[in-house]
C-alpha atoms as a PDB file:
ATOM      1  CA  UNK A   1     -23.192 -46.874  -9.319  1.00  0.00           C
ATOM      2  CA  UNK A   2     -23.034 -46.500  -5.544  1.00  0.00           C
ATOM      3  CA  UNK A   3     -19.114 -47.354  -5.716  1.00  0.00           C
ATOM      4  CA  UNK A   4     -19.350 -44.066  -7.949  1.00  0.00           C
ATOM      5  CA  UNK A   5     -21.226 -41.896  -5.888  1.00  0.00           C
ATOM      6  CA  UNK A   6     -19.524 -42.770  -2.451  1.00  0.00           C
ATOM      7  CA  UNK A   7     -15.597 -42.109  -4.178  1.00  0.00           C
ATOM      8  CA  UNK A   8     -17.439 -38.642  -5.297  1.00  0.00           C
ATOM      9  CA  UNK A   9     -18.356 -37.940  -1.691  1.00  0.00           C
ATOM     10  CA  UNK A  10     -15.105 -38.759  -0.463  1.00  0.00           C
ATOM     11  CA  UNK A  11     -13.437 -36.239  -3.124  1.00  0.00           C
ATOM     12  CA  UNK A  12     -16.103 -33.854  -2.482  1.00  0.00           C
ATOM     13  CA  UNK A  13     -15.550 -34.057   1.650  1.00  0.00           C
ATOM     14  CA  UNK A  14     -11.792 -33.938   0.841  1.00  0.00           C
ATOM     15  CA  UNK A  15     -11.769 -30.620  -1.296  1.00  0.00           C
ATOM     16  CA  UNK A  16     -14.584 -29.502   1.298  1.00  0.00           C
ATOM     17  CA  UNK A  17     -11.720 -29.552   4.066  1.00  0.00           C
ATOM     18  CA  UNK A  18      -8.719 -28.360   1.984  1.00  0.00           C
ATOM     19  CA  UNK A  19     -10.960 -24.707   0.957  1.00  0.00           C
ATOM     20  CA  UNK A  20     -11.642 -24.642   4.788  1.00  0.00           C
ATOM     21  CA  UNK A  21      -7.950 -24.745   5.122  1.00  0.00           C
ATOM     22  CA  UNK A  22      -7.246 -22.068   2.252  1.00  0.00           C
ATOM     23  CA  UNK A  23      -9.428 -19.809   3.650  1.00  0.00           C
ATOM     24  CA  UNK A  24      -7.851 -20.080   7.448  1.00  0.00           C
ATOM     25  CA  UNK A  25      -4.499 -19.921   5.639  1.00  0.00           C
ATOM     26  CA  UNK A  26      -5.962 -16.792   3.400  1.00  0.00           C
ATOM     27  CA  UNK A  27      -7.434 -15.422   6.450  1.00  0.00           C
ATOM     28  CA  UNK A  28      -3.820 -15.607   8.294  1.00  0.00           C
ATOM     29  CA  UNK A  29      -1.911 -14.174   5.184  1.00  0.00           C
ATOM     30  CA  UNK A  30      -4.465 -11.212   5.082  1.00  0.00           C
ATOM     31  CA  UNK A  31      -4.552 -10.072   8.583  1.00  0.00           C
ATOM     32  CA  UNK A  32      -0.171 -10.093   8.226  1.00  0.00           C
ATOM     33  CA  UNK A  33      -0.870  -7.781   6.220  1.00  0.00           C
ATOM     34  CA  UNK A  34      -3.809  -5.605   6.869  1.00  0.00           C
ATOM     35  CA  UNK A  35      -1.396  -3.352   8.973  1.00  0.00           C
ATOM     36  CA  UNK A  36       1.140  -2.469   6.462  1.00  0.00           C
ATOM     37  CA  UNK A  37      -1.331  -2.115   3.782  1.00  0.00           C
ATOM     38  CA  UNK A  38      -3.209   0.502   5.826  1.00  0.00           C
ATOM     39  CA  UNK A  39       0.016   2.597   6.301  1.00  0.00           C
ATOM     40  CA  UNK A  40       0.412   2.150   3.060  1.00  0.00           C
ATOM     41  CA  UNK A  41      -2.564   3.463   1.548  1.00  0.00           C
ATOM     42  CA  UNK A  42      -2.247   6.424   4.319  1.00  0.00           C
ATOM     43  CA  UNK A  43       0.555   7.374   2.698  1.00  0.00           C
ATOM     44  CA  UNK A  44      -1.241   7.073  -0.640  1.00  0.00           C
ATOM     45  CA  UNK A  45      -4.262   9.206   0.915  1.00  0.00           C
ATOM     46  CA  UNK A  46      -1.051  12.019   1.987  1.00  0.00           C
ATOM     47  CA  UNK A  47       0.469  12.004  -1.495  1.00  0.00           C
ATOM     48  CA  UNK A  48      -3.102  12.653  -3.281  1.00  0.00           C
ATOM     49  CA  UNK A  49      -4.150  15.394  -0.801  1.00  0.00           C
ATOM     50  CA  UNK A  50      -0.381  17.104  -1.286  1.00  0.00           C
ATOM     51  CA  UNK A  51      -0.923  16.703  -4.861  1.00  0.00           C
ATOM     52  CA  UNK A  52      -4.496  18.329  -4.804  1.00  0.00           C
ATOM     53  CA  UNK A  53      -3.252  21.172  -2.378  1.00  0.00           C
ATOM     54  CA  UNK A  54       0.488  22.038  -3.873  1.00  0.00           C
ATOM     55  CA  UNK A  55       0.192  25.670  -2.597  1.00  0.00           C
ATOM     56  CA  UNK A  56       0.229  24.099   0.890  1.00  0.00           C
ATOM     57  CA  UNK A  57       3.731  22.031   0.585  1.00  0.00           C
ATOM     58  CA  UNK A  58       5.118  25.117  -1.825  1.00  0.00           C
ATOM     59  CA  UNK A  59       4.463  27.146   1.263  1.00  0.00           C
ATOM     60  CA  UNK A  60       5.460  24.587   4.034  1.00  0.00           C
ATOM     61  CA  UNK A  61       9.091  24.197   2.098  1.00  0.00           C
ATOM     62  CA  UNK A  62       9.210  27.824   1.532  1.00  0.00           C
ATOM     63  CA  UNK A  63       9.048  28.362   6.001  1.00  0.00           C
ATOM     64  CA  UNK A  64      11.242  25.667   6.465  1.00  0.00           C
ATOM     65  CA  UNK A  65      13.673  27.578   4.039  1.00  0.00           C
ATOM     66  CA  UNK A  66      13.512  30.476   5.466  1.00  0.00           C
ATOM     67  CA  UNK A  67      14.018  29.314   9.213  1.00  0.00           C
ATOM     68  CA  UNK A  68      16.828  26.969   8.652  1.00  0.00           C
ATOM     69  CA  UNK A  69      18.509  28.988   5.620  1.00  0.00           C
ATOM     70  CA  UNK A  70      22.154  28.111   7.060  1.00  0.00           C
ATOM     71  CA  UNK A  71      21.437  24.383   7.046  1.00  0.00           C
ATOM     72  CA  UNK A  72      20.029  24.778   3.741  1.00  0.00           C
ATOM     73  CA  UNK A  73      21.948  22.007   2.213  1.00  0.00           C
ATOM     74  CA  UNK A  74      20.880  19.192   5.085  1.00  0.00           C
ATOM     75  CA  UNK A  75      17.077  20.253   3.700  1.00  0.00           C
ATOM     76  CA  UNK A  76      18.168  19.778   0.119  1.00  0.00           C
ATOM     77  CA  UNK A  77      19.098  16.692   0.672  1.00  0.00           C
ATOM     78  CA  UNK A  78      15.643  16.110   2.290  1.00  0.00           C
ATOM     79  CA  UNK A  79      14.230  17.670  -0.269  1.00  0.00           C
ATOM     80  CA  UNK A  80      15.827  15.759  -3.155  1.00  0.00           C
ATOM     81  CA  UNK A  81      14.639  12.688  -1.076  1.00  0.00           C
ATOM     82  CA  UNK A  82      11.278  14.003  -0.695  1.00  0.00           C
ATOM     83  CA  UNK A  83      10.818  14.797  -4.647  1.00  0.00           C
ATOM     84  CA  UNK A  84      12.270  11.386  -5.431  1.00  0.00           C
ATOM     85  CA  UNK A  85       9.891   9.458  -3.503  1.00  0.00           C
ATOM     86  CA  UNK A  86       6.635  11.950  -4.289  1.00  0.00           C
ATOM     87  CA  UNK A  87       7.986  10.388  -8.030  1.00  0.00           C
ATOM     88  CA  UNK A  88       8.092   7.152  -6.820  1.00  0.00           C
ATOM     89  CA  UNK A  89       4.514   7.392  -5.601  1.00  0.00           C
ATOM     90  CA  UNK A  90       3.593   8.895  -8.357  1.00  0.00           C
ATOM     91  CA  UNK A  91       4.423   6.478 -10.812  1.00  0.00           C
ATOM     92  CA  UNK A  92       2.946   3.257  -8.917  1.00  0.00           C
ATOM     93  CA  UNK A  93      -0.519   5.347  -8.138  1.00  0.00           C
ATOM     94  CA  UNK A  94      -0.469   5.760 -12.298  1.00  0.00           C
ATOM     95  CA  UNK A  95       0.393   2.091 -12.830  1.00  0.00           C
ATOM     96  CA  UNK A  96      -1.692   0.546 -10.464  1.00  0.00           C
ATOM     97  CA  UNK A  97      -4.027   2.728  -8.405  1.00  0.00           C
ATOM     98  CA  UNK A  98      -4.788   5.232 -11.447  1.00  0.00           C
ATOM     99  CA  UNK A  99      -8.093   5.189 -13.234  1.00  0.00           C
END
């Protein structure tokens, strides 16, 4: 019985040390990161406050029309860019951020 009970105390000690070194490892992986996931959901927080205020980037594009009308087609681009990556957004806050 006490064979038993010290091999169970040497597993136990043993998976005691390798969680200890999961959560240093889990602790490294997470503050890699913590950085890139806060500009990340900034940009999330920008995207849902565009999408609750439209008439403010309607407006914004419509001034940056006007002022740079002969360059219009550089801004298209942009724009195109811009419309492709608000879809982008979009569709992973509705697969995995969405309620």
């Amino acid at each position: 019985m006490n064979q038993r009970l010290l091999a169970l105390s040497r597993r136990r000690m043993i998976l005691v040390t390798r969680a200890a070194d999961q959560r240093i490892q889990l602790g490294d992986a997470y503050r890699n990161l913590e950085e890139p996931l806060a500009w990340l959901m900034t940009g999330f927080l920008i995207a849902r406050s565009i999408r609750g205020h439209a008439q403010i980037a309607i407006i914004s594009m419509l001034t940056i029309f006007l002022k740079y009308g002969r360059r219009i087609s550089r801004i298209r681009v942009w724009l195109a860019n811009a419309i492709a990556m608000y879809q982008f957004c979009r569709l992973l806050y509705s697969k995995y951020l969405g309620n």
